[in-house]
N, C-alpha and C. Protein backbone atom coordinates (compact mmCIF):
# COMPACT_ATOMS: atom_id res chain seq x y z
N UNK A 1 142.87 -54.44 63.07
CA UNK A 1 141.55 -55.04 63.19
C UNK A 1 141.45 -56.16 62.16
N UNK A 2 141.36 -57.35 62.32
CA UNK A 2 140.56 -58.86 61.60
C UNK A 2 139.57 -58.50 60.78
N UNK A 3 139.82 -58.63 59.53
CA UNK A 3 138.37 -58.48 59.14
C UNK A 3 137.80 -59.93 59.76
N UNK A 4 136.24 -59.73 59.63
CA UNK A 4 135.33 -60.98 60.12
C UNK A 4 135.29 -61.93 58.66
N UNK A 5 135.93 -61.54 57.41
CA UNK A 5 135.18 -62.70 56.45
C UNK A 5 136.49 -63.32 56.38
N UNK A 6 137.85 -63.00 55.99
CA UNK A 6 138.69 -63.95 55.99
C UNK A 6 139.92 -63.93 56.80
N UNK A 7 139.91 -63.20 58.10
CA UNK A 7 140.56 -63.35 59.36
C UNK A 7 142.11 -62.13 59.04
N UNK A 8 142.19 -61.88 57.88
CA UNK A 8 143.39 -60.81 57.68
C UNK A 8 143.27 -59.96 58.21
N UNK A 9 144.74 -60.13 59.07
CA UNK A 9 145.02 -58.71 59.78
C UNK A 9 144.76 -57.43 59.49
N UNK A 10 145.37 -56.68 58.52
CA UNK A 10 145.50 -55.72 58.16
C UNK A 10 144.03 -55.30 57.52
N UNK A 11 143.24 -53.97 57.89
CA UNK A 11 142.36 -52.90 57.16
C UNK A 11 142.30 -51.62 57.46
N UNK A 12 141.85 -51.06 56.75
CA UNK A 12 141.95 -48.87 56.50
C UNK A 12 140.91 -48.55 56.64
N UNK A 13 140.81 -47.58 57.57
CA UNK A 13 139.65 -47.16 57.78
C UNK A 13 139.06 -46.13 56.64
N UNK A 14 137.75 -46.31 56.25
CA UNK A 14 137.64 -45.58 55.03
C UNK A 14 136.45 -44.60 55.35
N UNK A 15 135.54 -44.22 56.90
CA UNK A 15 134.59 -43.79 57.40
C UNK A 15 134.75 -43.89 58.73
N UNK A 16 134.93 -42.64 59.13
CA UNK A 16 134.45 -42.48 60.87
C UNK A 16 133.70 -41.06 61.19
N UNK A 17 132.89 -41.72 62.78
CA UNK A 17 131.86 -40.61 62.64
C UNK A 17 131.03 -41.04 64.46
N UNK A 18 130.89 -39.97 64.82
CA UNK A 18 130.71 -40.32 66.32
C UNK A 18 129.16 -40.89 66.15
N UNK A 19 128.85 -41.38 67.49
CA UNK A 19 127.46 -41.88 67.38
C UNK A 19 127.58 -41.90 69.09
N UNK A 20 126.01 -41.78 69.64
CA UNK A 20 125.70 -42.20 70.54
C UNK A 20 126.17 -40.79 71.76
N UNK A 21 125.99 -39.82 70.56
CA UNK A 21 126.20 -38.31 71.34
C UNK A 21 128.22 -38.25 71.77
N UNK A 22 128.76 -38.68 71.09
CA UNK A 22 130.14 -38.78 71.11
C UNK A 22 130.80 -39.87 71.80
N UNK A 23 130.03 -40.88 72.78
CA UNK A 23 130.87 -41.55 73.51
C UNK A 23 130.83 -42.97 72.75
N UNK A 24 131.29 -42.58 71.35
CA UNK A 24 131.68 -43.98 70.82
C UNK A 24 131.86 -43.61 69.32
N UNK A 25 132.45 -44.02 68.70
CA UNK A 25 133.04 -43.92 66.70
C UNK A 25 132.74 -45.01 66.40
N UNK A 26 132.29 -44.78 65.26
CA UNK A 26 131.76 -45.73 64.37
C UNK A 26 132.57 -45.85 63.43
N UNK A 27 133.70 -46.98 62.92
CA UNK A 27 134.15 -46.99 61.22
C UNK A 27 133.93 -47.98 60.64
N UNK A 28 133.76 -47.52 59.45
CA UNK A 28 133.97 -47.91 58.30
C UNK A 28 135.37 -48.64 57.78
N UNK A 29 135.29 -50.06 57.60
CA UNK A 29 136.81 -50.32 57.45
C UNK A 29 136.92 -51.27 55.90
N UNK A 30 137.52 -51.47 55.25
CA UNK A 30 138.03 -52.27 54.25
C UNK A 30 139.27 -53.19 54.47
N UNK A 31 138.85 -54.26 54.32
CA UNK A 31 139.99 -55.32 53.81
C UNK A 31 140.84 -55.10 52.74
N UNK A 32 142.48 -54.92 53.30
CA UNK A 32 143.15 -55.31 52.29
C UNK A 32 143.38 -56.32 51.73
N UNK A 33 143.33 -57.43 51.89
CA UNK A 33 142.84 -58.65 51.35
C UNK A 33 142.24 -59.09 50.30
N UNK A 34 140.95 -59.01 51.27
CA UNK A 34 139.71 -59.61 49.95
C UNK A 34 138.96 -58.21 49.97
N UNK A 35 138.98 -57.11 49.88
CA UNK A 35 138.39 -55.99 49.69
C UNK A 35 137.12 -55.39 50.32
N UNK A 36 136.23 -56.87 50.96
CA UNK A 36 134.88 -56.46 51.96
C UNK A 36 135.55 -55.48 52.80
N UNK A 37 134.26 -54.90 53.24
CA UNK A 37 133.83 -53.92 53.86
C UNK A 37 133.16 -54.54 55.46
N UNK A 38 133.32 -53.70 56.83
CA UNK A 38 132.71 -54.14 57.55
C UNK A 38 132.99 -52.86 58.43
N UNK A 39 131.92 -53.11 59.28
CA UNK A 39 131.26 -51.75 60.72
C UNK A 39 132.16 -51.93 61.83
N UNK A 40 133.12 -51.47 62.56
CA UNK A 40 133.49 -51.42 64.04
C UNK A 40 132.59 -50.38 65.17
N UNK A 41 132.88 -50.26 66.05
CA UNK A 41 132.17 -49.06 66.71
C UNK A 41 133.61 -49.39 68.05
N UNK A 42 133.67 -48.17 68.51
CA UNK A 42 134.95 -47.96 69.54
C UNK A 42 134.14 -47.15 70.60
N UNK A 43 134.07 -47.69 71.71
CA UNK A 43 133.66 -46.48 72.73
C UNK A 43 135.21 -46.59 74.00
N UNK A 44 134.66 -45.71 74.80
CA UNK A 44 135.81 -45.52 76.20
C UNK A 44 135.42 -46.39 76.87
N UNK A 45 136.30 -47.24 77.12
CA UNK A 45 136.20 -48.14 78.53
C UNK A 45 136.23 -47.46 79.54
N UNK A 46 135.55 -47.27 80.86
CA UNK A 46 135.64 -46.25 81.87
C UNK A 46 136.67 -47.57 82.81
N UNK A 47 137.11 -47.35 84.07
CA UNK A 47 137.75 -48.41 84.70
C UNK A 47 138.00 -47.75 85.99
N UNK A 48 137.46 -48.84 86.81
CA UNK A 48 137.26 -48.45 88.15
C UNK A 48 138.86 -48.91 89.02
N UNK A 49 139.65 -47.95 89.73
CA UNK A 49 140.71 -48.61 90.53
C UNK A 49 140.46 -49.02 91.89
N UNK A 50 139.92 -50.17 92.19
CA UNK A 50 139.83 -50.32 93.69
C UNK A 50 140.45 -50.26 94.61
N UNK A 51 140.51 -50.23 96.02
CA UNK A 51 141.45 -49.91 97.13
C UNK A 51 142.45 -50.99 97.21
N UNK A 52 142.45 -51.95 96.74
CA UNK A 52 143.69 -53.01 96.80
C UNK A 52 144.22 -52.92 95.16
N UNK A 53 143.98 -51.86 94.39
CA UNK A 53 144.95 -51.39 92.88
C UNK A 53 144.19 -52.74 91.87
N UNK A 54 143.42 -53.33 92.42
CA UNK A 54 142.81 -53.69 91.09
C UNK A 54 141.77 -52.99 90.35
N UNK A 55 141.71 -52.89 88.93
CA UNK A 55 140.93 -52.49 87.63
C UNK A 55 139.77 -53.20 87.51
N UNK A 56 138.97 -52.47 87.34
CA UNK A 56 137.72 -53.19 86.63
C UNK A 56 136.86 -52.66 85.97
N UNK A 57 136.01 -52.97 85.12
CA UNK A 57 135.18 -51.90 83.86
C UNK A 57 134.30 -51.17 84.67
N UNK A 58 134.29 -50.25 84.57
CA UNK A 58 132.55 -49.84 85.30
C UNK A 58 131.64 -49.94 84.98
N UNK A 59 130.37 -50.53 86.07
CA UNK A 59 129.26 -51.27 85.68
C UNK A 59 127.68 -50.27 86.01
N UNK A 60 127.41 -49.98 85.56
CA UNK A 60 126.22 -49.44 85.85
C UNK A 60 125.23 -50.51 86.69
N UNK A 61 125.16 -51.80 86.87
CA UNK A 61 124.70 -52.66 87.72
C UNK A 61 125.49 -52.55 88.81
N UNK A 62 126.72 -52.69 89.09
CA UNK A 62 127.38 -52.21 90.19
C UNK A 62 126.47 -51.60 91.09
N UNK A 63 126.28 -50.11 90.49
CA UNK A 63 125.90 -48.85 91.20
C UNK A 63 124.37 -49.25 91.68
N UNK A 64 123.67 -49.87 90.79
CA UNK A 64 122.25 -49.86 91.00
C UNK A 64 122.26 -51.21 92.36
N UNK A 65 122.68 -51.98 91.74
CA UNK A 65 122.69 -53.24 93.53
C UNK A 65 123.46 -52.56 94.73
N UNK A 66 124.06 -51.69 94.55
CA UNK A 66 124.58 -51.02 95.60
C UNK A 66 123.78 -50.24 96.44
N UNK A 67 122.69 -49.16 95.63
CA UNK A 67 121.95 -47.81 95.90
C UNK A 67 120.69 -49.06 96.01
N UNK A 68 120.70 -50.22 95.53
CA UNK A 68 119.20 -50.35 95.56
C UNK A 68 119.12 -51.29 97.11
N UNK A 69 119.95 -51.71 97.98
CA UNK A 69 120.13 -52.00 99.28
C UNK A 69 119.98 -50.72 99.78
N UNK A 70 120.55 -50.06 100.30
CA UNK A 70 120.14 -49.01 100.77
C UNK A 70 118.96 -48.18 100.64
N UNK A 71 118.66 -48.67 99.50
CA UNK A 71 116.95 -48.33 99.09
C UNK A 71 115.81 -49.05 99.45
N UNK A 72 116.51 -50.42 99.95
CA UNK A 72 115.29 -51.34 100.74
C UNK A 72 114.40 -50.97 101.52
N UNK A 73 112.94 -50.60 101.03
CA UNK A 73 111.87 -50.48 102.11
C UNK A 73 111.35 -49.51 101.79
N UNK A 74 112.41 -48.34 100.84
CA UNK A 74 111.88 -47.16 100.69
C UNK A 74 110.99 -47.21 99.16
N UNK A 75 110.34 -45.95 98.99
CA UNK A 75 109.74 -45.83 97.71
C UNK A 75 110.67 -45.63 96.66
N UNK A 76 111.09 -46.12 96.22
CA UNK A 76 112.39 -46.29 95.06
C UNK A 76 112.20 -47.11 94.26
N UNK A 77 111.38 -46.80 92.92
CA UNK A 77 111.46 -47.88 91.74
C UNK A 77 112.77 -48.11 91.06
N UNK A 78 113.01 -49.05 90.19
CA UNK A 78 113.95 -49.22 89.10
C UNK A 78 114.30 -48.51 88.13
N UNK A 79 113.17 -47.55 87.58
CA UNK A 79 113.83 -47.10 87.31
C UNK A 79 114.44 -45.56 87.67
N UNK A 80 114.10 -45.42 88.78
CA UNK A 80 115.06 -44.65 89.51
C UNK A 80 116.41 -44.47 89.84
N UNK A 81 116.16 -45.68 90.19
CA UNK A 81 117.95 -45.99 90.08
C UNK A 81 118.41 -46.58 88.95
N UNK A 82 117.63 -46.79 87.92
CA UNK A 82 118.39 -46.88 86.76
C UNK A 82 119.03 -45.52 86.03
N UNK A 83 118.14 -44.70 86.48
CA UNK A 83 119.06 -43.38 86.31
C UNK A 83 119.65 -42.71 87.00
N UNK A 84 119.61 -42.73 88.17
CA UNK A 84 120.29 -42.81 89.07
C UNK A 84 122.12 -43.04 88.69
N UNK A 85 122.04 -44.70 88.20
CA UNK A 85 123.24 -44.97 87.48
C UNK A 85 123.36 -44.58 86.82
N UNK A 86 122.92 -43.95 85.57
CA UNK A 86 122.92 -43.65 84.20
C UNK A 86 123.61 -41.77 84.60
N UNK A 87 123.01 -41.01 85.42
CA UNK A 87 123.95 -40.04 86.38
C UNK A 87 124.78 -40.34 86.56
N UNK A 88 125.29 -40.90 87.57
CA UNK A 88 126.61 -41.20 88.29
C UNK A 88 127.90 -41.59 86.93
N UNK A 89 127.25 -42.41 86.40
CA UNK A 89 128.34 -42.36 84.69
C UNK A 89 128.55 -41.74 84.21
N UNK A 90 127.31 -40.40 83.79
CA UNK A 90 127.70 -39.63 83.24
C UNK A 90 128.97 -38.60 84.22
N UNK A 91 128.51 -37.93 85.05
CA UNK A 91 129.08 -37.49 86.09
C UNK A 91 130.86 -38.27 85.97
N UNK A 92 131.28 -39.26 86.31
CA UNK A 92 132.72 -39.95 86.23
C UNK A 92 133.09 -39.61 84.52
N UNK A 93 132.39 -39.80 83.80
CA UNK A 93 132.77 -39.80 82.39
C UNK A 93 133.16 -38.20 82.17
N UNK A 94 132.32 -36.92 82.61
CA UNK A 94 132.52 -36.03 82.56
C UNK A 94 133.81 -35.14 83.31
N UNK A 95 134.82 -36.25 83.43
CA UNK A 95 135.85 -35.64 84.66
C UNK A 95 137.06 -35.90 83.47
N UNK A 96 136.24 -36.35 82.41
CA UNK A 96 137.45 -36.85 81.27
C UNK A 96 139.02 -37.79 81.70
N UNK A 97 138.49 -38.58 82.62
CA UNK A 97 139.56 -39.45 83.23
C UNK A 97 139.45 -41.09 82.73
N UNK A 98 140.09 -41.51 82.51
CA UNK A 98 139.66 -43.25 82.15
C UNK A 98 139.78 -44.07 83.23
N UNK A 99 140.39 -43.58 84.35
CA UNK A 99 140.52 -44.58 85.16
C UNK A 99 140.37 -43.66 86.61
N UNK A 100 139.40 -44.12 87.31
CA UNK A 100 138.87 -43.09 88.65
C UNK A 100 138.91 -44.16 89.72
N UNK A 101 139.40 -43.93 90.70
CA UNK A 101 139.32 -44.72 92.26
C UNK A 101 137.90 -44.82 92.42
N UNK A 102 137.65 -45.80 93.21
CA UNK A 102 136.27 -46.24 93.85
C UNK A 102 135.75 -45.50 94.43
N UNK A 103 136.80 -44.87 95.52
CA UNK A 103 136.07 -43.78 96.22
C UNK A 103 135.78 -42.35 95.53
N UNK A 104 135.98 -42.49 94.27
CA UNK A 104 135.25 -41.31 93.43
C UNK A 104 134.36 -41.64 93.16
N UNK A 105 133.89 -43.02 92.76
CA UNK A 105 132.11 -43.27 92.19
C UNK A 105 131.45 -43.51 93.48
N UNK A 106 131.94 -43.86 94.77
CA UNK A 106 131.22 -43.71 95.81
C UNK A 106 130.94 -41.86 96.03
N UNK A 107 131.37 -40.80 95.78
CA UNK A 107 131.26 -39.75 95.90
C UNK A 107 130.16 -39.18 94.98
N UNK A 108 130.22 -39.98 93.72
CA UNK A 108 129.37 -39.56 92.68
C UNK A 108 128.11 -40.20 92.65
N UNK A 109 127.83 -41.30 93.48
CA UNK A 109 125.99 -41.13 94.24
C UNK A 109 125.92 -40.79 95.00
N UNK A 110 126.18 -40.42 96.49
CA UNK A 110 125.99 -39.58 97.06
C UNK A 110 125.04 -38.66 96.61
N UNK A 111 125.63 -37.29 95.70
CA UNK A 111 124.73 -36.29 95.55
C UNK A 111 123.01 -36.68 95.09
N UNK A 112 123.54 -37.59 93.87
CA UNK A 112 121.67 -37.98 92.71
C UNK A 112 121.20 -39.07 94.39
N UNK A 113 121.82 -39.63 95.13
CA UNK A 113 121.27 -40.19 95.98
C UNK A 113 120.51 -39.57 96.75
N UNK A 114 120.87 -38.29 97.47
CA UNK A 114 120.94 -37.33 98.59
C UNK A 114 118.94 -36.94 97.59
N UNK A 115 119.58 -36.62 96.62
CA UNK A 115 118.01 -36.05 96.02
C UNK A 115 117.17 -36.94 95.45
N UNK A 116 117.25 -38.23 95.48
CA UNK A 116 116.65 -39.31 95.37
C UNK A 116 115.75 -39.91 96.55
N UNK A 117 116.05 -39.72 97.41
CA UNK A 117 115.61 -40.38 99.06
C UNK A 117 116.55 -40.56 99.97
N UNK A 118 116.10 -39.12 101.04
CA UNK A 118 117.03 -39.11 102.21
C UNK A 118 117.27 -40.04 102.83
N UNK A 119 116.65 -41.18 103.25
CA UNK A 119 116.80 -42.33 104.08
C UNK A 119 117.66 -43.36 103.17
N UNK A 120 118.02 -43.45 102.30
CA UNK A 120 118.72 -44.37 101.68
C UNK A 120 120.06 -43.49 101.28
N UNK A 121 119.95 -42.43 101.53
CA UNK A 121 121.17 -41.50 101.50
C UNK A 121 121.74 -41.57 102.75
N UNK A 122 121.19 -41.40 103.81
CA UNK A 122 121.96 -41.72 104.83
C UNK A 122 122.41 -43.23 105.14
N UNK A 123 121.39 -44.03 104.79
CA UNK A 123 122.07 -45.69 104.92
C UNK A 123 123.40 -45.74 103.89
N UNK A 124 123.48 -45.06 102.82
CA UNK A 124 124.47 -45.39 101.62
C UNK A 124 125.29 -45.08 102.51
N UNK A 125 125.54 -43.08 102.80
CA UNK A 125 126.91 -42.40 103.52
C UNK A 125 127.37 -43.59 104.88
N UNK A 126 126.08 -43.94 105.16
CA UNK A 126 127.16 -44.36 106.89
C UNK A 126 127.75 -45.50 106.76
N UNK A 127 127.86 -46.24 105.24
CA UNK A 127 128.35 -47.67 104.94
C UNK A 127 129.36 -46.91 104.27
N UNK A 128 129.22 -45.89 103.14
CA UNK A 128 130.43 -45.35 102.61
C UNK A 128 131.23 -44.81 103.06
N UNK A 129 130.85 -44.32 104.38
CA UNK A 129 132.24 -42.97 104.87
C UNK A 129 131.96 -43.67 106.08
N UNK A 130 131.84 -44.96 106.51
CA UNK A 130 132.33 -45.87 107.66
C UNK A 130 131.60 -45.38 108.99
N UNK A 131 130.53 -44.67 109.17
CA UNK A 131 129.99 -44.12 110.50
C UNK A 131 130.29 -45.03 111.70
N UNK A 132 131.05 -44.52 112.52
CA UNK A 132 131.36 -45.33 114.14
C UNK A 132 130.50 -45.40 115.07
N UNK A 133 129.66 -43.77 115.03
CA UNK A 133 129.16 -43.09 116.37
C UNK A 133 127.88 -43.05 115.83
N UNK A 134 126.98 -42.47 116.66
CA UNK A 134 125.61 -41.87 116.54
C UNK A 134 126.21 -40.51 116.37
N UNK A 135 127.32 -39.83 116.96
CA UNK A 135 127.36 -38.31 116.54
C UNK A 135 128.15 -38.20 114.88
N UNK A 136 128.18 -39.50 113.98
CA UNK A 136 128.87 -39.30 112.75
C UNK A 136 127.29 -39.09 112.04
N UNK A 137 126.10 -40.14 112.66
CA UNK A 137 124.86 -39.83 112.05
C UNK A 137 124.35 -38.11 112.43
N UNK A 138 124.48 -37.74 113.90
CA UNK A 138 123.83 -36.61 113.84
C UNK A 138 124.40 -35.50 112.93
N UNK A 139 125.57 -35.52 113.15
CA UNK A 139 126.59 -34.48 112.25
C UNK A 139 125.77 -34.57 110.29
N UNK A 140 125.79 -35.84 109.91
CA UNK A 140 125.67 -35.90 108.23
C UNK A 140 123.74 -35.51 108.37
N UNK A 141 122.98 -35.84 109.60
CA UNK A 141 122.19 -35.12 109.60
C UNK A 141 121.48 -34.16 109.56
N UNK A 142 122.48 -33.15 110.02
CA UNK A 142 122.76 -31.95 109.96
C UNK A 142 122.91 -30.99 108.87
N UNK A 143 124.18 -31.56 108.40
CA UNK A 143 124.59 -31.54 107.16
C UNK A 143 123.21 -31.64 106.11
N UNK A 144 122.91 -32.77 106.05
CA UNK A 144 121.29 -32.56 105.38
C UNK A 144 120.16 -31.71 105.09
N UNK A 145 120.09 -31.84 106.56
CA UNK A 145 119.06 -30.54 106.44
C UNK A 145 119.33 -29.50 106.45
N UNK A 146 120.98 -28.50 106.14
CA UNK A 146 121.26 -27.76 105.54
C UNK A 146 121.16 -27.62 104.38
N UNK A 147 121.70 -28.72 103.28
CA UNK A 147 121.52 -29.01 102.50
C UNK A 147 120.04 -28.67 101.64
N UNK A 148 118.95 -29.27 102.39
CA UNK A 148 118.09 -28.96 102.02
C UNK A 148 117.07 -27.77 102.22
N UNK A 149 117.75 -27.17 103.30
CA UNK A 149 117.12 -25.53 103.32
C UNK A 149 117.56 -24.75 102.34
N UNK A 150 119.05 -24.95 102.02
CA UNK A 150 119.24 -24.00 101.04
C UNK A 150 118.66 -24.14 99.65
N UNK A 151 118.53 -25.51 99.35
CA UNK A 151 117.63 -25.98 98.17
C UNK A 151 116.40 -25.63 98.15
N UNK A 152 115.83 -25.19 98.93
CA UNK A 152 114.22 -24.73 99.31
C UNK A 152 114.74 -23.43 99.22
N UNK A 153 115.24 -22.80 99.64
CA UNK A 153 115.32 -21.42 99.65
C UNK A 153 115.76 -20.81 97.83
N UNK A 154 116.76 -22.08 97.44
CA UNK A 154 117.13 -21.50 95.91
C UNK A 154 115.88 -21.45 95.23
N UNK A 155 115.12 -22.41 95.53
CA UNK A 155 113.71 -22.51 94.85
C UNK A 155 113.36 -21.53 94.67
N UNK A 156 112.96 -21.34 95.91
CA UNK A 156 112.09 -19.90 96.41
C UNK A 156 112.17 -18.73 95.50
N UNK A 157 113.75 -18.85 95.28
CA UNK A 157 114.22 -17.88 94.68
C UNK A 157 114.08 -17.56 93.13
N UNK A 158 113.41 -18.40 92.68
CA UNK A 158 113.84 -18.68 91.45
C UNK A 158 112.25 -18.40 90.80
N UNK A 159 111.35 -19.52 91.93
CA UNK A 159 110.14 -19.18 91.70
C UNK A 159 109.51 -17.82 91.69
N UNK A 160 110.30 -16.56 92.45
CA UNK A 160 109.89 -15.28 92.53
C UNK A 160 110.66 -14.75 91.39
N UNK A 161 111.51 -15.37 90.74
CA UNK A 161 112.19 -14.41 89.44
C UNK A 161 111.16 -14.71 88.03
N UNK A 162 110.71 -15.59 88.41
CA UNK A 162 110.16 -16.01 87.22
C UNK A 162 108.51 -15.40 87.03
């Protein structure tokens, strides 16, 4: 690492210490040099592999111009899908991988989507998983409202334990 006051290569870290709930270190470094002192901070680059093998950082804007088309028309503020994204990151980050295919962060809105607003859940799936037919819509329709009986029913369940 450079220090910033007189460009020398070489410094020792003399303080480290997580911040930001672990996904980033903070040090403390000294110049061998001229002896200043200065702050780094290190977090994980997450990195997306796309279907033609190119890399790219992952963007939490990505996700939100993505979900927020499919959200056109519906009741969906910003910051909904700002957490929305702020999910889906966590979610990829939690797989402890640095580098995840596309079609894993397409998998990982889906779900916060699905419980976000059904109608923009189904516009997302039938652009993400390529729908041909009207029977690829009735089928993930289906699928849905399974989905959501059993979620009503866990309720149910939960509300009578309590």
């Amino acid at each position: 690492m450079r220090c910033p006051f007189c460009r020398h290569a070489d410094s020792r870290v003399v303080d480290s210490r997580e911040i930001d709930e672990g996904q980033a270190i903070r040090r403390r470094r000294s110049c061998s040099a001229c002896g200043r002192r200065f702050t780094t901070s290190e977090t994980m680059v997450l990195a997306v592999v796309k279907r033609s093998g190119v890399t790219e950082q992952f963007s939490r804007d990505k996700v939100v111009r993505g979900v927020r088309r499919a959200c056109q028309g519906r009741p969906v503020d910003d910051d909904a899908l700002q957490q929305l994204a702020q999910r889906v990151e966590e979610s990829i980050k939690a797989t402890g991988v640095a580098e995840i295919p596309s079609h894993e962060v397409g998998l990982a809105i889906l779900g916060p989507l699905r419980e976000l607003d059904t109608v923009a859940y189904l516009r997302f799936a039938s652009v993400y998983r390529s729908f041909s037919s009207i029977d690829d819509f009735e089928t993930e329709i289906k699928n849905l409202r399974e989905v959501i009986a059993e979620s009503s029913v866990t309720r149910a369940r939960q509300d009578h334990s309590d």
